[in-house]
C-alpha atoms as a PDB file:
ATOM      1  CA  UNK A   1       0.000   0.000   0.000  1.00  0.00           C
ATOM      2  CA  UNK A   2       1.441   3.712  -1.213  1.00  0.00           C
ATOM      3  CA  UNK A   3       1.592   5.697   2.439  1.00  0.00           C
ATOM      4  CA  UNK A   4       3.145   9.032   3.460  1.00  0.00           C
ATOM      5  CA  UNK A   5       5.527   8.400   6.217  1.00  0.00           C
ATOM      6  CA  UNK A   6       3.973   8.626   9.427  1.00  0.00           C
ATOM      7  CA  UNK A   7       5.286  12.255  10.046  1.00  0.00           C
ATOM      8  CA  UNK A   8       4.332  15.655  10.126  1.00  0.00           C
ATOM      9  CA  UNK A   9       6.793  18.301   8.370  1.00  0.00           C
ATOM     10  CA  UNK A  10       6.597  18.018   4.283  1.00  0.00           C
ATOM     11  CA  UNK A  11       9.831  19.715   3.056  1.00  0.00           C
ATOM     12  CA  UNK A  12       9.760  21.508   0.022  1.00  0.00           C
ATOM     13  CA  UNK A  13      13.251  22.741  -1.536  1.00  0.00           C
ATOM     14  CA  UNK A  14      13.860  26.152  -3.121  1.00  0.00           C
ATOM     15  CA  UNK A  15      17.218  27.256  -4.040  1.00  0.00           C
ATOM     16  CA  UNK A  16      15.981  30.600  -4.461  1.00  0.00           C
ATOM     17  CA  UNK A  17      15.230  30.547  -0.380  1.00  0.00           C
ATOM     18  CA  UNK A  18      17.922  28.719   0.968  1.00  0.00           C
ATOM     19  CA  UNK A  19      20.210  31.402   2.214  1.00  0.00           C
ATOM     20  CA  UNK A  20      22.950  30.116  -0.504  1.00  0.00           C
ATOM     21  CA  UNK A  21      23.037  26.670   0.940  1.00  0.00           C
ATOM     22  CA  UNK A  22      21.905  25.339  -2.342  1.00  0.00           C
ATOM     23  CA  UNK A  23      19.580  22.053  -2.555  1.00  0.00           C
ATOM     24  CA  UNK A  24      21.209  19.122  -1.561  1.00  0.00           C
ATOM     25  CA  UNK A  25      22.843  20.730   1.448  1.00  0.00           C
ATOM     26  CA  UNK A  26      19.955  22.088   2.450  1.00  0.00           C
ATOM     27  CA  UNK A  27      17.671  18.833   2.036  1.00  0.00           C
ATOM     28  CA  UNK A  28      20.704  17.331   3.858  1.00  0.00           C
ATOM     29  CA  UNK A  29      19.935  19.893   7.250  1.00  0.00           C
ATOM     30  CA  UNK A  30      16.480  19.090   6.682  1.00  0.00           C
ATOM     31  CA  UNK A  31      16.976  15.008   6.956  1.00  0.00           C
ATOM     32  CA  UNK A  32      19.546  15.389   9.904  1.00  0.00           C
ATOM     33  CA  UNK A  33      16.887  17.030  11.867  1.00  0.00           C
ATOM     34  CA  UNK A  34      14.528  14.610  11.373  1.00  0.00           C
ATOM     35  CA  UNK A  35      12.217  16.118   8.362  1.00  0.00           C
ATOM     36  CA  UNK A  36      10.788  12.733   6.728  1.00  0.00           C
ATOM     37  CA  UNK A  37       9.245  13.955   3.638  1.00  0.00           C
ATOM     38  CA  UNK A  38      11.213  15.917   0.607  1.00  0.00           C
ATOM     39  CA  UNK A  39       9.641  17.360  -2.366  1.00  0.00           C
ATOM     40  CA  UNK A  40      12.023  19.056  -5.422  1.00  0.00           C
ATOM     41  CA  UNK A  41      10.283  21.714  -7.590  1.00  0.00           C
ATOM     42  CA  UNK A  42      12.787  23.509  -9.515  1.00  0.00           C
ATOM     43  CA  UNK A  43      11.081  23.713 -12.680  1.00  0.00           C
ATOM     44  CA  UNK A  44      13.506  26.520 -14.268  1.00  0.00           C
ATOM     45  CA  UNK A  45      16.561  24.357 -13.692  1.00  0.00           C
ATOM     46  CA  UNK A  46      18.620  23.144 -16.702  1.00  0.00           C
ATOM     47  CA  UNK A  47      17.916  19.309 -17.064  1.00  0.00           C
ATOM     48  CA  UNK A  48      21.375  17.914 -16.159  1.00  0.00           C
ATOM     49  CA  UNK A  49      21.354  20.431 -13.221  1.00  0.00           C
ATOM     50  CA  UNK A  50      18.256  18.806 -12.115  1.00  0.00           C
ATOM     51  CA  UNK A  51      18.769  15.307 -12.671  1.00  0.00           C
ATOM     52  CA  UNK A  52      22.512  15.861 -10.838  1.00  0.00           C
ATOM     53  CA  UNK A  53      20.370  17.370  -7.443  1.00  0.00           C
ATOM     54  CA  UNK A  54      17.422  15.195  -7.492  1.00  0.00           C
ATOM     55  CA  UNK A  55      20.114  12.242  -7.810  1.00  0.00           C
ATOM     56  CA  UNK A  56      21.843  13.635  -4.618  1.00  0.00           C
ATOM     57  CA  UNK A  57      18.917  14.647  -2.704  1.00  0.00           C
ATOM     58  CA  UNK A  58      17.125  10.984  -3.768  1.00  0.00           C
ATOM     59  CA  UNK A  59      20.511   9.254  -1.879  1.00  0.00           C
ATOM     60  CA  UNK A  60      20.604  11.189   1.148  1.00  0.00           C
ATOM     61  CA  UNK A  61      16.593  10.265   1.722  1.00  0.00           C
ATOM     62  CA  UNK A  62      17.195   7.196   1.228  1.00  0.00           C
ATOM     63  CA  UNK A  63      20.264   7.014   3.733  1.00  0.00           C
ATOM     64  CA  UNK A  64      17.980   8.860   6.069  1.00  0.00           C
ATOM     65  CA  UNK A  65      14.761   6.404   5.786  1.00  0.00           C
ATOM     66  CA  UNK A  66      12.987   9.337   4.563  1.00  0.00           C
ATOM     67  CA  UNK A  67      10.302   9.740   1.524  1.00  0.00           C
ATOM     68  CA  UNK A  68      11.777  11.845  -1.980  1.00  0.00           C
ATOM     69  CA  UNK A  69       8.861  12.951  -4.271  1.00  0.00           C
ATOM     70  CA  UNK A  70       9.189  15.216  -7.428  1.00  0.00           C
ATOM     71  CA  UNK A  71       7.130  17.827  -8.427  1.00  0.00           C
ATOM     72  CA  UNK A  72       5.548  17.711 -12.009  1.00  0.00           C
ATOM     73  CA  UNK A  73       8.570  16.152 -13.538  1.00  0.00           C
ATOM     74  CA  UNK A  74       7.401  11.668 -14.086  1.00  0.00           C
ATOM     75  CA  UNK A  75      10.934  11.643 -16.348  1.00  0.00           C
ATOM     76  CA  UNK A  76      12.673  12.942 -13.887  1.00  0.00           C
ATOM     77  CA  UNK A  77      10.684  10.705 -11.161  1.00  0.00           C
ATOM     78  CA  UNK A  78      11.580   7.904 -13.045  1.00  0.00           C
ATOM     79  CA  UNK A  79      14.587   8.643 -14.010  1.00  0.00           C
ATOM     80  CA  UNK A  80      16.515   9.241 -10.058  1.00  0.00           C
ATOM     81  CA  UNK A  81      13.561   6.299  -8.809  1.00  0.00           C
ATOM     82  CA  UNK A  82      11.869   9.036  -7.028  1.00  0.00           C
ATOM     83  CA  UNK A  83       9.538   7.558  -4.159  1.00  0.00           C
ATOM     84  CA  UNK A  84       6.776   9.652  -4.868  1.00  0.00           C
ATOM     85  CA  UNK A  85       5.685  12.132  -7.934  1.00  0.00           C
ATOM     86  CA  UNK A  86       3.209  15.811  -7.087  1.00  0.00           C
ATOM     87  CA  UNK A  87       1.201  16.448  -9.943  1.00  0.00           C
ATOM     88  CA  UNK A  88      -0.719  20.166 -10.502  1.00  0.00           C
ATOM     89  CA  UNK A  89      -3.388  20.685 -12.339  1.00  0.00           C
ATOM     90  CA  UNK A  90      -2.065  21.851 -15.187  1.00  0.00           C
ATOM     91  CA  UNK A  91       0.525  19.232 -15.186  1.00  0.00           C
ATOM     92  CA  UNK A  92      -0.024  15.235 -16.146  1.00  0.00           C
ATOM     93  CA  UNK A  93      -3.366  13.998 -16.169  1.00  0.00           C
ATOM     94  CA  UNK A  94      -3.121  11.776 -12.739  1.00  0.00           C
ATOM     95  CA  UNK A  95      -4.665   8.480 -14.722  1.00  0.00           C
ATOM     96  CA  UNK A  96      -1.630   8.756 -17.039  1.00  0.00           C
ATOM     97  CA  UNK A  97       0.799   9.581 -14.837  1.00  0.00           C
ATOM     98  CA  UNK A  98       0.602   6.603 -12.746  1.00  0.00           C
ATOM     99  CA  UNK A  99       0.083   4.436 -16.410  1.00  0.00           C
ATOM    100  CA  UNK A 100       3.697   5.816 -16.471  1.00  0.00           C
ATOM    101  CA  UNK A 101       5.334   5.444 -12.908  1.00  0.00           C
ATOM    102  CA  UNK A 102       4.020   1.934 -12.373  1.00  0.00           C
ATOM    103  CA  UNK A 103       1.723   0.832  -8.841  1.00  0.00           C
ATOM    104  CA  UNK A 104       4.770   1.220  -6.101  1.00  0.00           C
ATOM    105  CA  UNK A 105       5.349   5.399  -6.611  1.00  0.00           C
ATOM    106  CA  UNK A 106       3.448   7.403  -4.115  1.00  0.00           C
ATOM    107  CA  UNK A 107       1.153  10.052  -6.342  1.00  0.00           C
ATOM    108  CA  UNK A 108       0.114  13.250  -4.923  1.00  0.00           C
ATOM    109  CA  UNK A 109      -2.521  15.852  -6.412  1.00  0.00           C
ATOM    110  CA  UNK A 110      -2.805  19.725  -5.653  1.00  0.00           C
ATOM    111  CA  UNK A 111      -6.214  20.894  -5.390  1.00  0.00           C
ATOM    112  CA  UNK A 112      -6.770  24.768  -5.092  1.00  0.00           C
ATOM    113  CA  UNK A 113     -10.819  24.831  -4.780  1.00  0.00           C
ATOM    114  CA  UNK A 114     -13.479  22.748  -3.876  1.00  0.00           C
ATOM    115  CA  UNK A 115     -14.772  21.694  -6.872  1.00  0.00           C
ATOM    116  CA  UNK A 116     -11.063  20.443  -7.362  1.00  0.00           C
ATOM    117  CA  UNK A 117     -11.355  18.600  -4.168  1.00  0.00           C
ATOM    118  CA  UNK A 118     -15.095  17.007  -4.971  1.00  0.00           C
ATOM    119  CA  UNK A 119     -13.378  15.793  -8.674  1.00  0.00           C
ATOM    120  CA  UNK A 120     -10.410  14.432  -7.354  1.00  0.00           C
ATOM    121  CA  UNK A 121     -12.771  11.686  -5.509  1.00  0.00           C
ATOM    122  CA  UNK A 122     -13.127  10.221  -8.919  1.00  0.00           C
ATOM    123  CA  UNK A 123      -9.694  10.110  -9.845  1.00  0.00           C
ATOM    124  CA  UNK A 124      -8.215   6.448  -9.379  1.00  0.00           C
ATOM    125  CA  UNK A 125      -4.274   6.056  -8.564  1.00  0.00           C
ATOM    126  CA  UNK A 126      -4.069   9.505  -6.154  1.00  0.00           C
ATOM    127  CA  UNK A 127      -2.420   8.838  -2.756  1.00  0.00           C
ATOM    128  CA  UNK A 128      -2.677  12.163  -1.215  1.00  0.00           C
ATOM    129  CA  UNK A 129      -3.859  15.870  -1.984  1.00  0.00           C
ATOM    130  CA  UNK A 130      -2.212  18.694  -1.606  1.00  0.00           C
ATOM    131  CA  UNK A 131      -4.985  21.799  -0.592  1.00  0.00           C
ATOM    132  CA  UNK A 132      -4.054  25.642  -0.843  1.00  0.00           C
ATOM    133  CA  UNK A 133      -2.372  28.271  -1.199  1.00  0.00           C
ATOM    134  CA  UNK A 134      -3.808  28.313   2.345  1.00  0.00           C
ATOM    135  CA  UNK A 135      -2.229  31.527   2.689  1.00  0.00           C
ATOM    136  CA  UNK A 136      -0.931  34.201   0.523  1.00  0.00           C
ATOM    137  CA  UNK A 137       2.651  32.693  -0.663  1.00  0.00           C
ATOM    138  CA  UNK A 138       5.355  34.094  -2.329  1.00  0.00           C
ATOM    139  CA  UNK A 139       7.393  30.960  -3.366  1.00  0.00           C
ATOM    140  CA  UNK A 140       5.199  30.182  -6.299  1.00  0.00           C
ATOM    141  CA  UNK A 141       4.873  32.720  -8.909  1.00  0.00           C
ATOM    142  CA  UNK A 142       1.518  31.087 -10.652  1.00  0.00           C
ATOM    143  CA  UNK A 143      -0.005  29.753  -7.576  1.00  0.00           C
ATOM    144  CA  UNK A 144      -3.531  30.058  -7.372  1.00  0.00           C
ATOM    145  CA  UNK A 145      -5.761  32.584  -5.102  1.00  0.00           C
ATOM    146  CA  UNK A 146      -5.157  31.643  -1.554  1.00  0.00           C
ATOM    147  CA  UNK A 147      -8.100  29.374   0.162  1.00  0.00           C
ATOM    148  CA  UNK A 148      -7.971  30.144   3.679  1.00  0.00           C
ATOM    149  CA  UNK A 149      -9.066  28.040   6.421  1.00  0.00           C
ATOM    150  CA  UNK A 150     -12.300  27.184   5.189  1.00  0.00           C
ATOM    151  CA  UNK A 151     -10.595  25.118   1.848  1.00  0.00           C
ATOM    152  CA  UNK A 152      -9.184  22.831   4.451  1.00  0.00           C
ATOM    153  CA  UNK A 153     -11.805  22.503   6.321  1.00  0.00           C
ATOM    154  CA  UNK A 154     -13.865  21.478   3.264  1.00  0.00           C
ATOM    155  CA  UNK A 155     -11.020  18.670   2.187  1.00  0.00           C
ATOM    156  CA  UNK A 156     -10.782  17.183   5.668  1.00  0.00           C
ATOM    157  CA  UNK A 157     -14.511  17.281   5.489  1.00  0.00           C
ATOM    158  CA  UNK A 158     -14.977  15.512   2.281  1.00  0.00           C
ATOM    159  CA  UNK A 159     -11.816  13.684   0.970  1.00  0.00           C
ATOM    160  CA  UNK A 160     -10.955  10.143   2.034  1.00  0.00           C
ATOM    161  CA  UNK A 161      -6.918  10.822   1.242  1.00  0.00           C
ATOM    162  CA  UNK A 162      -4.325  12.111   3.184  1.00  0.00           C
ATOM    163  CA  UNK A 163      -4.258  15.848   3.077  1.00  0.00           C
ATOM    164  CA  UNK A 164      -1.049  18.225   3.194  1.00  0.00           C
ATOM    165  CA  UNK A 165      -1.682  21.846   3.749  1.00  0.00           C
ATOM    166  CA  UNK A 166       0.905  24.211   1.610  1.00  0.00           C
ATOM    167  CA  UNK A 167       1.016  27.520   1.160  1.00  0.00           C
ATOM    168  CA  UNK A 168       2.550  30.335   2.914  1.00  0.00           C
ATOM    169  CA  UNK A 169       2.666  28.481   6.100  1.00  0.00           C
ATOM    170  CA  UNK A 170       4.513  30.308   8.885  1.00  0.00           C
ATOM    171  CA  UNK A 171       5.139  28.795  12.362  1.00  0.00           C
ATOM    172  CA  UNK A 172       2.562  31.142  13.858  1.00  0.00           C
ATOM    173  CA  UNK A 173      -0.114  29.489  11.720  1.00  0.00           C
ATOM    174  CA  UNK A 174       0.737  25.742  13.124  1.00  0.00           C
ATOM    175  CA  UNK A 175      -1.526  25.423  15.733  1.00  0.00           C
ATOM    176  CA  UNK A 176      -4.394  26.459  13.977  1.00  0.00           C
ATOM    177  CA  UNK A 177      -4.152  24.137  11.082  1.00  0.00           C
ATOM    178  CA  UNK A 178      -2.831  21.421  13.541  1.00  0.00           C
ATOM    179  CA  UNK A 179      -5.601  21.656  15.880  1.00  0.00           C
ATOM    180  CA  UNK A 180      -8.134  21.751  12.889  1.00  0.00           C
ATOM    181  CA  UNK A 181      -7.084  18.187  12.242  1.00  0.00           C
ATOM    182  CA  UNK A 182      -4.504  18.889   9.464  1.00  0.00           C
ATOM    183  CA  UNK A 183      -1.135  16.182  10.404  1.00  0.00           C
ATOM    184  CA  UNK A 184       0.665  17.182   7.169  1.00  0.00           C
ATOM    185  CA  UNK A 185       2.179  20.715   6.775  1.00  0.00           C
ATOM    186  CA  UNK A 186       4.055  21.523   3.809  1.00  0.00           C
ATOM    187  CA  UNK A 187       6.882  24.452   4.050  1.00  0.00           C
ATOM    188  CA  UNK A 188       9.001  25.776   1.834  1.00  0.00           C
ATOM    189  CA  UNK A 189      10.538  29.276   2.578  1.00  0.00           C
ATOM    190  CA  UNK A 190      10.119  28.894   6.960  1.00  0.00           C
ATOM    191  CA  UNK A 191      12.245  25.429   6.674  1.00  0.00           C
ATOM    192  CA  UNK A 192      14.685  26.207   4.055  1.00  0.00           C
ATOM    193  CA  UNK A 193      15.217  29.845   4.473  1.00  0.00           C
ATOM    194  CA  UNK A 194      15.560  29.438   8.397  1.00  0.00           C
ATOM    195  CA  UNK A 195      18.917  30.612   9.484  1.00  0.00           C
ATOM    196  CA  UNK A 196      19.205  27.332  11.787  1.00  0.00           C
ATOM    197  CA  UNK A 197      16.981  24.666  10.302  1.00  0.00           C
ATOM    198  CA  UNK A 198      17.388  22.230  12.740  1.00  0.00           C
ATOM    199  CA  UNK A 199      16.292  24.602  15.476  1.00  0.00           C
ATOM    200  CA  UNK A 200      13.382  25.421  13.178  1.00  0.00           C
ATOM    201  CA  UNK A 201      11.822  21.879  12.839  1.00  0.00           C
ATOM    202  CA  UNK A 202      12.617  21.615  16.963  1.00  0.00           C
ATOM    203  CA  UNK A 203      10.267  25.013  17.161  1.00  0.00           C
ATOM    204  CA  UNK A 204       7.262  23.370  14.704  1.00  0.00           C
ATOM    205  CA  UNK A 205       7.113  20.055  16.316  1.00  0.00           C
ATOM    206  CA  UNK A 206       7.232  21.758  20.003  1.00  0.00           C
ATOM    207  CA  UNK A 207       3.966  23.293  18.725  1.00  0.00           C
ATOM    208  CA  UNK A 208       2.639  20.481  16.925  1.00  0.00           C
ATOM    209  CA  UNK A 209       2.906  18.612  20.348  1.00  0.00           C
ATOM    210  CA  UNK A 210       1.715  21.273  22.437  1.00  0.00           C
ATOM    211  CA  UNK A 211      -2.164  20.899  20.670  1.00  0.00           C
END
């Protein structure tokens, strides 16, 4: 059966908002404080630049016994044996990307409104949604309008999969979503752009455990 770890913090790189670290060194910080989930989502990227970081990055999870998906990209998923593949809405229809990655790849789904959410019922193969922009986010120039609260309420009301919030997530906003029922909270500029990672994933999961 395809499962997100049994964790809480979904990583998502950005080059652009590591501080200079760079990907792999900062998806390396991220695994030696105990993040369990990785997602890569450099679309701009050259290919060989790509396929080079997403080769790294896929060794170090694995070292770590931690869970690599790739955003958009099923060559490149195939291509590094990604464990998992995110799909948009514009990207891959979901029925042929998992034609193409085979049974055993995890398959995740963003979904921005609620009609999104009520289709994506019908749609065979997905393992887990993704719902927002929750909040307003910088990190993704073409993301959609952001959601709010009430989007996540309605896909923990009415979806059967695993959902991961994203979308300008801040450690102030934790409890909230946490106490609303949400256990997967994906980050991108708080984790990667934190000046001392590690002490940042110590400061979300001290709130996580404090609801």
């Amino acid at each position: 059966m395809r499962t997100l770890p049994d964790t809480d913090i979904y990583a998502v790189l950005s080059d652009e908002y590591s501080r200079g670290r760079g990907n792999v060194e900062t998806a390396r910080l991220l695994l030696e404080a105990g993040v369990k989930i990785i997602q890569y989502r450099e679309k701009n990227f050259a290919v060989q630049r790509r396929l080079e970081e997403c080769t790294a990055v896929k060794r170090l999870c694995a070292a770590h016994g931690a869970c690599f998906i790739i955003n958009d990209d099923v060559d490149l998923a195939r291509a590094v044996q990604a464990d998992g593949l995110h799909l948009g809405q514009s990207d891959t229809r979901p029925e042929e990307a998992r034609r193409l990655i085979g049974d055993k790849m995890l398959l995740g789904y963003s979904v921005t409104t609620q009609y999104e959410i009520d289709r994506a019922k019908n749609i065979p193969g997905i393992d887990y949604l993704g719902v927002g922009p929750v909040f307003a986010t910088g990190t993704k120039p073409d993301a959609a309008s952001p959601g709010g609260l009430a989007l996540l309420d309605y896909a923990l009301a009415n979806s059967d999969r695993p959902i991961v919030a994203i979308g300008g997530i801040k450690l102030e906003q934790v409890t909230a979503l946490t106490r609303r029922g949400v256990r997967y909270l994906a980050m991108v500029s708080e984790l990667v752009g934190a000046e001392d990672i590690r002490q940042k994933v110590v400061d979300i999961r001290a709130v996580i455990a404090g609801c």
